[in-house]
C-alpha atoms as a PDB file:
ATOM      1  CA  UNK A   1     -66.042  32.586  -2.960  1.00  0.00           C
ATOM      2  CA  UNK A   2     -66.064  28.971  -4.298  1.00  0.00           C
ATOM      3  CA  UNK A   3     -62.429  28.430  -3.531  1.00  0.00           C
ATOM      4  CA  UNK A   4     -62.942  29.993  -0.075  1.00  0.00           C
ATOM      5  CA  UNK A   5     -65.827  27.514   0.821  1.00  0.00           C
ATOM      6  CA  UNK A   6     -63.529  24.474  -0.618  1.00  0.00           C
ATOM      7  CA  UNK A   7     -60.524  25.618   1.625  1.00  0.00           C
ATOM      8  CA  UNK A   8     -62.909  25.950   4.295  1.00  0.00           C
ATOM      9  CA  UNK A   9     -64.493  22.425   3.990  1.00  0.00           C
ATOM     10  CA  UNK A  10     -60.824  21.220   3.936  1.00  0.00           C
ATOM     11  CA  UNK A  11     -60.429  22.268   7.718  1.00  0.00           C
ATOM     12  CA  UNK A  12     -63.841  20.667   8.579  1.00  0.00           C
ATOM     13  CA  UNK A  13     -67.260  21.539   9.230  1.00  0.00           C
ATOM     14  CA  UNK A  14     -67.999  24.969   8.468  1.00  0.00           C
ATOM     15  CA  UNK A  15     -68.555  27.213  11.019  1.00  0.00           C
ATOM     16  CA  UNK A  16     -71.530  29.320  11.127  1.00  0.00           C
ATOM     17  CA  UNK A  17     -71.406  32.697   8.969  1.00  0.00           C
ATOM     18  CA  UNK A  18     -73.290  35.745   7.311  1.00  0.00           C
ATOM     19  CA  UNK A  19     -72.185  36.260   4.230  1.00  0.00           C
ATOM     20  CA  UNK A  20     -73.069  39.911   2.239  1.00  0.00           C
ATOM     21  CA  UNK A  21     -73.610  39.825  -1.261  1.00  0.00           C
ATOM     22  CA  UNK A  22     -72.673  43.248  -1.648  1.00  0.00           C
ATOM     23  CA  UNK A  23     -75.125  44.603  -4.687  1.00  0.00           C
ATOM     24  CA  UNK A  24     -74.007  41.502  -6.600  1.00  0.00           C
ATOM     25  CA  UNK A  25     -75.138  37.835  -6.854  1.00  0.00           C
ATOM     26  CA  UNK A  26     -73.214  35.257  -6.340  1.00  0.00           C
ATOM     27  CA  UNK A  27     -75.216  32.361  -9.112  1.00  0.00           C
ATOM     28  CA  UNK A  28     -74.453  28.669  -8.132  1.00  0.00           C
ATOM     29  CA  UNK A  29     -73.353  28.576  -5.269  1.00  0.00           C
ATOM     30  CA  UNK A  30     -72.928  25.144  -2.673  1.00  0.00           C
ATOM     31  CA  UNK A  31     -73.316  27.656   0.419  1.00  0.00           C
ATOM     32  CA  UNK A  32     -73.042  25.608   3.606  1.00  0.00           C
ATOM     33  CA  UNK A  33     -76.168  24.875   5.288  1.00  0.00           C
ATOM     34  CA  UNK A  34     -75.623  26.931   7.899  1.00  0.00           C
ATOM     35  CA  UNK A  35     -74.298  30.054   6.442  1.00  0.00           C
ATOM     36  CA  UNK A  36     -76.668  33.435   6.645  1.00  0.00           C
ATOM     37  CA  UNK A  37     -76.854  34.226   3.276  1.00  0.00           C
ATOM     38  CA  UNK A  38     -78.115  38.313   2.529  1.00  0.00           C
ATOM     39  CA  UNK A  39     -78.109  40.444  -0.434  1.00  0.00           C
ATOM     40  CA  UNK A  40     -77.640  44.723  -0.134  1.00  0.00           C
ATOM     41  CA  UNK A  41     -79.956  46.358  -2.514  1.00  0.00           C
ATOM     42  CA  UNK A  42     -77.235  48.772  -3.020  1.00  0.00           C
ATOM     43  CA  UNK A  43     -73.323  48.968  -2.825  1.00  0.00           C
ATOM     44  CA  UNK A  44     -72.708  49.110   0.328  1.00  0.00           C
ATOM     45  CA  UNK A  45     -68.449  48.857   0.342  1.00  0.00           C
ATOM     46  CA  UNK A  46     -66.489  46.466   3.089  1.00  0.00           C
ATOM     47  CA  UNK A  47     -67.439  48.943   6.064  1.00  0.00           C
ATOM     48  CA  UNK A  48     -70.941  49.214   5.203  1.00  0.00           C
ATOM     49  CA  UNK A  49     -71.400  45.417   4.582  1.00  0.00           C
ATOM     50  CA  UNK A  50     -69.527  44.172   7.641  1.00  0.00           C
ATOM     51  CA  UNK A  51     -71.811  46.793   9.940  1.00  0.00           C
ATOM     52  CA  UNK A  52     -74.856  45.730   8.155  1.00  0.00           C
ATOM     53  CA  UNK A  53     -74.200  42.081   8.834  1.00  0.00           C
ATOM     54  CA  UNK A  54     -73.363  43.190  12.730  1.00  0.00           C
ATOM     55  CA  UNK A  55     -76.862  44.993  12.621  1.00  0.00           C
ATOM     56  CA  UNK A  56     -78.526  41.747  11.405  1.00  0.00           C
ATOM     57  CA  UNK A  57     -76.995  39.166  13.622  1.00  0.00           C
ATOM     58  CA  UNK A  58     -76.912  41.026  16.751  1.00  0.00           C
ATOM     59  CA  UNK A  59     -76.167  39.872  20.449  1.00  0.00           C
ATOM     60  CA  UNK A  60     -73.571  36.696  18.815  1.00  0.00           C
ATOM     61  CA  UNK A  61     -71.165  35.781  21.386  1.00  0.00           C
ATOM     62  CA  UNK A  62     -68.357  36.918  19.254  1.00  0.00           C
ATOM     63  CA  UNK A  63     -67.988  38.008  15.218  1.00  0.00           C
ATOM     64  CA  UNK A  64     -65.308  37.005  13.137  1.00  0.00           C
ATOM     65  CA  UNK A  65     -64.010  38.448   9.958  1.00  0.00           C
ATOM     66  CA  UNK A  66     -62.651  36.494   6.585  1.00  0.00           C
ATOM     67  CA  UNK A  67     -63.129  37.927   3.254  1.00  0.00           C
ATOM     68  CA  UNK A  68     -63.305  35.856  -0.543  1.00  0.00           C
ATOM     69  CA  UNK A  69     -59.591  35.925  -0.747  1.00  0.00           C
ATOM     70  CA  UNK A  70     -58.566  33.977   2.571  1.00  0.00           C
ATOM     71  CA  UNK A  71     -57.522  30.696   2.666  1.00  0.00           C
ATOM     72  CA  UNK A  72     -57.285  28.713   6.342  1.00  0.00           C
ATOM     73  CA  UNK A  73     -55.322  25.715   6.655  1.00  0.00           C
ATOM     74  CA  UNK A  74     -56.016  25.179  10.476  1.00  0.00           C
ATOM     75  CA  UNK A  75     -58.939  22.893  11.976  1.00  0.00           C
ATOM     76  CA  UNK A  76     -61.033  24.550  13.897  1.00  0.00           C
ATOM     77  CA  UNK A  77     -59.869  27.769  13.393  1.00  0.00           C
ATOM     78  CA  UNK A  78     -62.833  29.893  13.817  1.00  0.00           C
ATOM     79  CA  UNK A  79     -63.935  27.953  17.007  1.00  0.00           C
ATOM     80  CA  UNK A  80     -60.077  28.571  18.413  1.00  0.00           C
ATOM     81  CA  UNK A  81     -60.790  32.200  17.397  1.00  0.00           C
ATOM     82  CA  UNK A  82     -63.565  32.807  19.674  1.00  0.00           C
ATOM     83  CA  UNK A  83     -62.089  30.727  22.769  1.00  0.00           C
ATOM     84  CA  UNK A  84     -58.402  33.209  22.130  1.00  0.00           C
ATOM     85  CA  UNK A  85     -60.814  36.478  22.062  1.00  0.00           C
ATOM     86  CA  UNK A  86     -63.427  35.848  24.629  1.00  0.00           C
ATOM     87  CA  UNK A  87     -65.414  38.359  25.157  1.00  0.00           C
ATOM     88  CA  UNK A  88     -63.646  41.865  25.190  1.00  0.00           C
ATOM     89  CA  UNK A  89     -60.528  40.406  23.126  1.00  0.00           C
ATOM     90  CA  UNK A  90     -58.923  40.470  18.951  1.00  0.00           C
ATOM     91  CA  UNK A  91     -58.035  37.616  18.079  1.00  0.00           C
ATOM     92  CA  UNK A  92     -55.797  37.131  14.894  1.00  0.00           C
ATOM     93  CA  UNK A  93     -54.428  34.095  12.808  1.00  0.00           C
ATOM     94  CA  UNK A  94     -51.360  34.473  11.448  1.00  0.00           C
ATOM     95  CA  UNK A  95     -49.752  33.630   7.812  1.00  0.00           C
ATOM     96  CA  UNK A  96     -47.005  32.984   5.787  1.00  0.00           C
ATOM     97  CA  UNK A  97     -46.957  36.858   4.551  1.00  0.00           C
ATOM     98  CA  UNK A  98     -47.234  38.988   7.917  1.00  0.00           C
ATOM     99  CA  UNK A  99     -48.103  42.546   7.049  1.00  0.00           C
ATOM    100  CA  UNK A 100     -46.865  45.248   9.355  1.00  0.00           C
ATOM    101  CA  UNK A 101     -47.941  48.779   9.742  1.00  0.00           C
ATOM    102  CA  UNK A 102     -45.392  51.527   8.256  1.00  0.00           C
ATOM    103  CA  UNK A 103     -47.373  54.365  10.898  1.00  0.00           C
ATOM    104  CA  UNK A 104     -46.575  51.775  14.017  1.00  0.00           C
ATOM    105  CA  UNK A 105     -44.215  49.328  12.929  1.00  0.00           C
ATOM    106  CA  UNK A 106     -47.043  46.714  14.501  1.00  0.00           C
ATOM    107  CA  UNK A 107     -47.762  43.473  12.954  1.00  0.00           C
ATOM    108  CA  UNK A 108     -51.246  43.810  11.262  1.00  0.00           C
ATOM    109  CA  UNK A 109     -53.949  41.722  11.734  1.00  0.00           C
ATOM    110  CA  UNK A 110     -54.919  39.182   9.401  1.00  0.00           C
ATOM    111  CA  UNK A 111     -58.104  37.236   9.970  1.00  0.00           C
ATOM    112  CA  UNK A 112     -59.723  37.615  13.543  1.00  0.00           C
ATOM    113  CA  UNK A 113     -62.087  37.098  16.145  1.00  0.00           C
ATOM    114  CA  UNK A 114     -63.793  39.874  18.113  1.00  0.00           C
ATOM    115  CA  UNK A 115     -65.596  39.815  21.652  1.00  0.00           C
ATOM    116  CA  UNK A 116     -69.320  40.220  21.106  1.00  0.00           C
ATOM    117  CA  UNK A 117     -68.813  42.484  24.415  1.00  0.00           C
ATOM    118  CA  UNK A 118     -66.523  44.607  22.610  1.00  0.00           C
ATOM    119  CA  UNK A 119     -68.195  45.025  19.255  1.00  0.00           C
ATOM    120  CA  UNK A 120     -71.150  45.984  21.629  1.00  0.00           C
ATOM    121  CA  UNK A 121     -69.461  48.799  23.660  1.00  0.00           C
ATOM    122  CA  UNK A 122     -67.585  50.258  20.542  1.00  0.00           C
ATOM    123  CA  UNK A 123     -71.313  50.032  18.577  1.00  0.00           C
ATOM    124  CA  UNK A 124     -69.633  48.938  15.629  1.00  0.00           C
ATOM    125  CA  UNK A 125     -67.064  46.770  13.989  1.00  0.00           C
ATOM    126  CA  UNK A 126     -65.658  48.427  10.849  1.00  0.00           C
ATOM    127  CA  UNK A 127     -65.618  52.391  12.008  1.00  0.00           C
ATOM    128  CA  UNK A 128     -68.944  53.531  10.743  1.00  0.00           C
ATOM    129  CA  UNK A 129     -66.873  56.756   8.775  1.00  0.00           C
ATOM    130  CA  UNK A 130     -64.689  54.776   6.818  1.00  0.00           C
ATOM    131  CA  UNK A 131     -65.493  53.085   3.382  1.00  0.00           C
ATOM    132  CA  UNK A 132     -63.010  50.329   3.412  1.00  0.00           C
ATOM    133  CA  UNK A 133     -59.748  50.893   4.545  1.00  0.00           C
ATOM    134  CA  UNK A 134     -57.875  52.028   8.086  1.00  0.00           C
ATOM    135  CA  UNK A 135     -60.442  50.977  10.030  1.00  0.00           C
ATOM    136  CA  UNK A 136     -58.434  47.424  10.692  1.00  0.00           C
ATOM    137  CA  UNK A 137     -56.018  50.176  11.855  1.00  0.00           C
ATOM    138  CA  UNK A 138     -58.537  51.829  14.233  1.00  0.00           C
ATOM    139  CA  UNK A 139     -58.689  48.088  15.645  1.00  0.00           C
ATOM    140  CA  UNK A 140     -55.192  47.518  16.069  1.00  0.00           C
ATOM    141  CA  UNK A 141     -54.914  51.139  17.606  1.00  0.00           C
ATOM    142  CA  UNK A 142     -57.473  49.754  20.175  1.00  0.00           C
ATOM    143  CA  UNK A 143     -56.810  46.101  20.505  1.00  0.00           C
ATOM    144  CA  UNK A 144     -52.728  47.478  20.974  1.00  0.00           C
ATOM    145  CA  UNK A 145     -53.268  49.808  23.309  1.00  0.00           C
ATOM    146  CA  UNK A 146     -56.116  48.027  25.585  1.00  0.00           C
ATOM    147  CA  UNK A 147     -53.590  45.116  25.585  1.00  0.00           C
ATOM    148  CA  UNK A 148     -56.173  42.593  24.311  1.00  0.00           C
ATOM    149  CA  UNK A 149     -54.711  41.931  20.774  1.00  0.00           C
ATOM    150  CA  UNK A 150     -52.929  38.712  20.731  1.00  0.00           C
ATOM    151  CA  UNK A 151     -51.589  36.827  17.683  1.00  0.00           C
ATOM    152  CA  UNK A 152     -52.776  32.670  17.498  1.00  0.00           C
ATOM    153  CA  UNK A 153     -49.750  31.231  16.153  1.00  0.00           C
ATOM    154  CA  UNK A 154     -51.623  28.039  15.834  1.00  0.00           C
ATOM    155  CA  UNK A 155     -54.452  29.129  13.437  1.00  0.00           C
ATOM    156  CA  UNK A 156     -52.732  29.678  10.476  1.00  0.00           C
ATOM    157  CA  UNK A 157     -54.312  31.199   7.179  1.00  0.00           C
ATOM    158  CA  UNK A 158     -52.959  31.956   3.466  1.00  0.00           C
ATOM    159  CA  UNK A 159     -53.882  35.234   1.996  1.00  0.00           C
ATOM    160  CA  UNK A 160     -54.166  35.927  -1.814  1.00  0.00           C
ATOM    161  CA  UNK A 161     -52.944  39.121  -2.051  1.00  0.00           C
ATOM    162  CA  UNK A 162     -52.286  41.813  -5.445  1.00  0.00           C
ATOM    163  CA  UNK A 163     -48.752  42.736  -4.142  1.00  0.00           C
ATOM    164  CA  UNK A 164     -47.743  39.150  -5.150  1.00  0.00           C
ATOM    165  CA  UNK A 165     -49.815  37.976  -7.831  1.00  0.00           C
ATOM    166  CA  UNK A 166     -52.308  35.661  -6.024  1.00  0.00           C
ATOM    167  CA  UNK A 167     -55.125  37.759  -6.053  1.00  0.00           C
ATOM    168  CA  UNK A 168     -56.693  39.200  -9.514  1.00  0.00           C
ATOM    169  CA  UNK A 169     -57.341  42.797  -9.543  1.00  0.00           C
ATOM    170  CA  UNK A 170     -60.982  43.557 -10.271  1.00  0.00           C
ATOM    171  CA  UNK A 171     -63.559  46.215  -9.868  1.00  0.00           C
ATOM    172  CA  UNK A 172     -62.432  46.483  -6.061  1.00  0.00           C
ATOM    173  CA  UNK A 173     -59.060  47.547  -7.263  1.00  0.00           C
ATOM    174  CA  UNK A 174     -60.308  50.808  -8.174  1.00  0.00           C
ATOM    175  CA  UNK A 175     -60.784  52.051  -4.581  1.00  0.00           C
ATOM    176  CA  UNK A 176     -63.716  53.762  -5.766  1.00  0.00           C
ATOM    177  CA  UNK A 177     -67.494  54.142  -4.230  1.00  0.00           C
ATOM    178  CA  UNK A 178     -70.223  56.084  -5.861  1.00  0.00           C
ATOM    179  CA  UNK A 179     -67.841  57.806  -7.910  1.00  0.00           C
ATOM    180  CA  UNK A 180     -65.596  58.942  -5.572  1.00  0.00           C
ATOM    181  CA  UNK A 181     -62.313  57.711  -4.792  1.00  0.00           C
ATOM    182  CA  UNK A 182     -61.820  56.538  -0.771  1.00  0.00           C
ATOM    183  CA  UNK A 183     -58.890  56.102  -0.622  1.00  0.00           C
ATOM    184  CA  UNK A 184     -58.044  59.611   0.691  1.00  0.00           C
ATOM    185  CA  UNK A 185     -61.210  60.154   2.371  1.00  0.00           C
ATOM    186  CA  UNK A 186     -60.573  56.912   4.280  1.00  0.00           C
ATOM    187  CA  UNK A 187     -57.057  58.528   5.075  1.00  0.00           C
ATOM    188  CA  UNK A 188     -58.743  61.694   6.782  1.00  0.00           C
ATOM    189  CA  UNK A 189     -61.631  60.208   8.481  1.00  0.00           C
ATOM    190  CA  UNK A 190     -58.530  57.828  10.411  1.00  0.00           C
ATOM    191  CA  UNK A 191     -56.579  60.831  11.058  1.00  0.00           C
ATOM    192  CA  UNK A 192     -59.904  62.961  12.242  1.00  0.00           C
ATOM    193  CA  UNK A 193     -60.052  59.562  14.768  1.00  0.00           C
ATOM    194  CA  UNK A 194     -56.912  59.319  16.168  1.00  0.00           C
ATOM    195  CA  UNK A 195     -57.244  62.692  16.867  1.00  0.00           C
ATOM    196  CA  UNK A 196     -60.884  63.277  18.259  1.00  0.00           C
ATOM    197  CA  UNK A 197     -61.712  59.776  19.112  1.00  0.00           C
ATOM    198  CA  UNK A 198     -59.025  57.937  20.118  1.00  0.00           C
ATOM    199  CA  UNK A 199     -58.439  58.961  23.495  1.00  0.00           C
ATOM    200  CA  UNK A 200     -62.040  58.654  24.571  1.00  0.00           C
ATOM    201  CA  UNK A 201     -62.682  55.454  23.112  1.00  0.00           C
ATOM    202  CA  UNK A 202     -59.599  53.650  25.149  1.00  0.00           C
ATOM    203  CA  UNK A 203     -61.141  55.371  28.189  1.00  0.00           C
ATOM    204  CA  UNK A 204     -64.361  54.445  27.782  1.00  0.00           C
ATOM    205  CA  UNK A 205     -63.513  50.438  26.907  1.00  0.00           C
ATOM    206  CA  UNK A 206     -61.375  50.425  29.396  1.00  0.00           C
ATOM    207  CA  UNK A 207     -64.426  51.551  32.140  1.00  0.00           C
ATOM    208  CA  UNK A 208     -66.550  49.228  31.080  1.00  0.00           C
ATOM    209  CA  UNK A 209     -64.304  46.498  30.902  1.00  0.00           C
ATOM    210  CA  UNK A 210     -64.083  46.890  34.896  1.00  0.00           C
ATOM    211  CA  UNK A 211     -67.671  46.830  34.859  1.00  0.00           C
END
């Protein structure tokens, strides 16, 4: 978290943020006066956290998601975020190690911006059933097939990542929460979407993006 606020700091001002200490404490820390710091009583996993922090900050303009181990290298990024979303958009930087999606063959998206109006009609922005991964894939189903993903070429970010080394495996590397692993219950709960969901979701935005 320290190296993410001095990389940030690099680009300029900080934006504003909410950041979740996720049934941990973070001792020290230089937050930036204007970051929206909370702490979960409990473990509450990526999904949980992100929603929590939607549920606390409600009605923003747009949200935006970075975690601890992104790095951006652009100025202004997050403001050039927001403008590239607007309000029923996903907006993504891009980096130096694009990941694609072996289902789709789509590029994946890296950090982004989301329209407030979006996050608002879907009524969430990490899919309430899954613990912490595939819903970024439940996004990219959307943002792909609504037509309002788009790539920023011009905000660029650096990732550390385990597959290469630049990120150290800890207790997150498990893929564990409250004793159970999520992996595979993250897999089913993506594959009960696609098939249940999916459909009526893209109909749904895409009537009240008319509206």
């Amino acid at each position: 978290m320290r190296d993410l606020i001095t990389a940030i700091r690099k680009t300029g001002a900080p934006p504003e943020a909410a950041v979740m200490m996720d049934g941990c404490q973070y001792e020290d820390m230089d937050w930036p006066q204007n970051w929206h710091i909370h702490a979960s009583k409990e473990h509450l996993e990526m999904g949980g956290s992100i929603n929590a922090l939607m549920d606390l900050h409600l009605g923003r303009p747009f949200y935006g998601l970075l975690t601890d181990h992104s790095r951006p290298l652009t100025q202004d990024w997050s403001g050039r975020l927001e403008r590239e979303a607007g309000d029923w958009g996903i907006a993504s930087s891009v980096n130096g190690k694009p990941r694609f999606n072996k289902r789709t063959g789509r590029q994946r998206l890296d950090c982004f911006a989301i329209g407030g109006k979006l996050v608002r009609a879907l009524g969430y922005i990490w899919h309430p059933s899954m613990v912490h991964l595939y819903a970024d894939d439940v996004l990219e189903d959307i943002g792909y097939s609504l037509g309002v993903l788009k790539f920023v070429p011009e905000v660029v970010f650096d990732e550390l990542q385990l597959r290469d080394g630049t990120l150290r495996p800890d207790g997150n590397s498990q893929r564990v929460f409250r004793g159970r692993p999520y992996w595979p219950l993250d897999r089913e709960a993506y594959a009960r979407w696609l098939e249940h969901e999916f459909d009526q979701t893209i109909s749904r935005l895409r009537e009240d993006m008319t509206h």
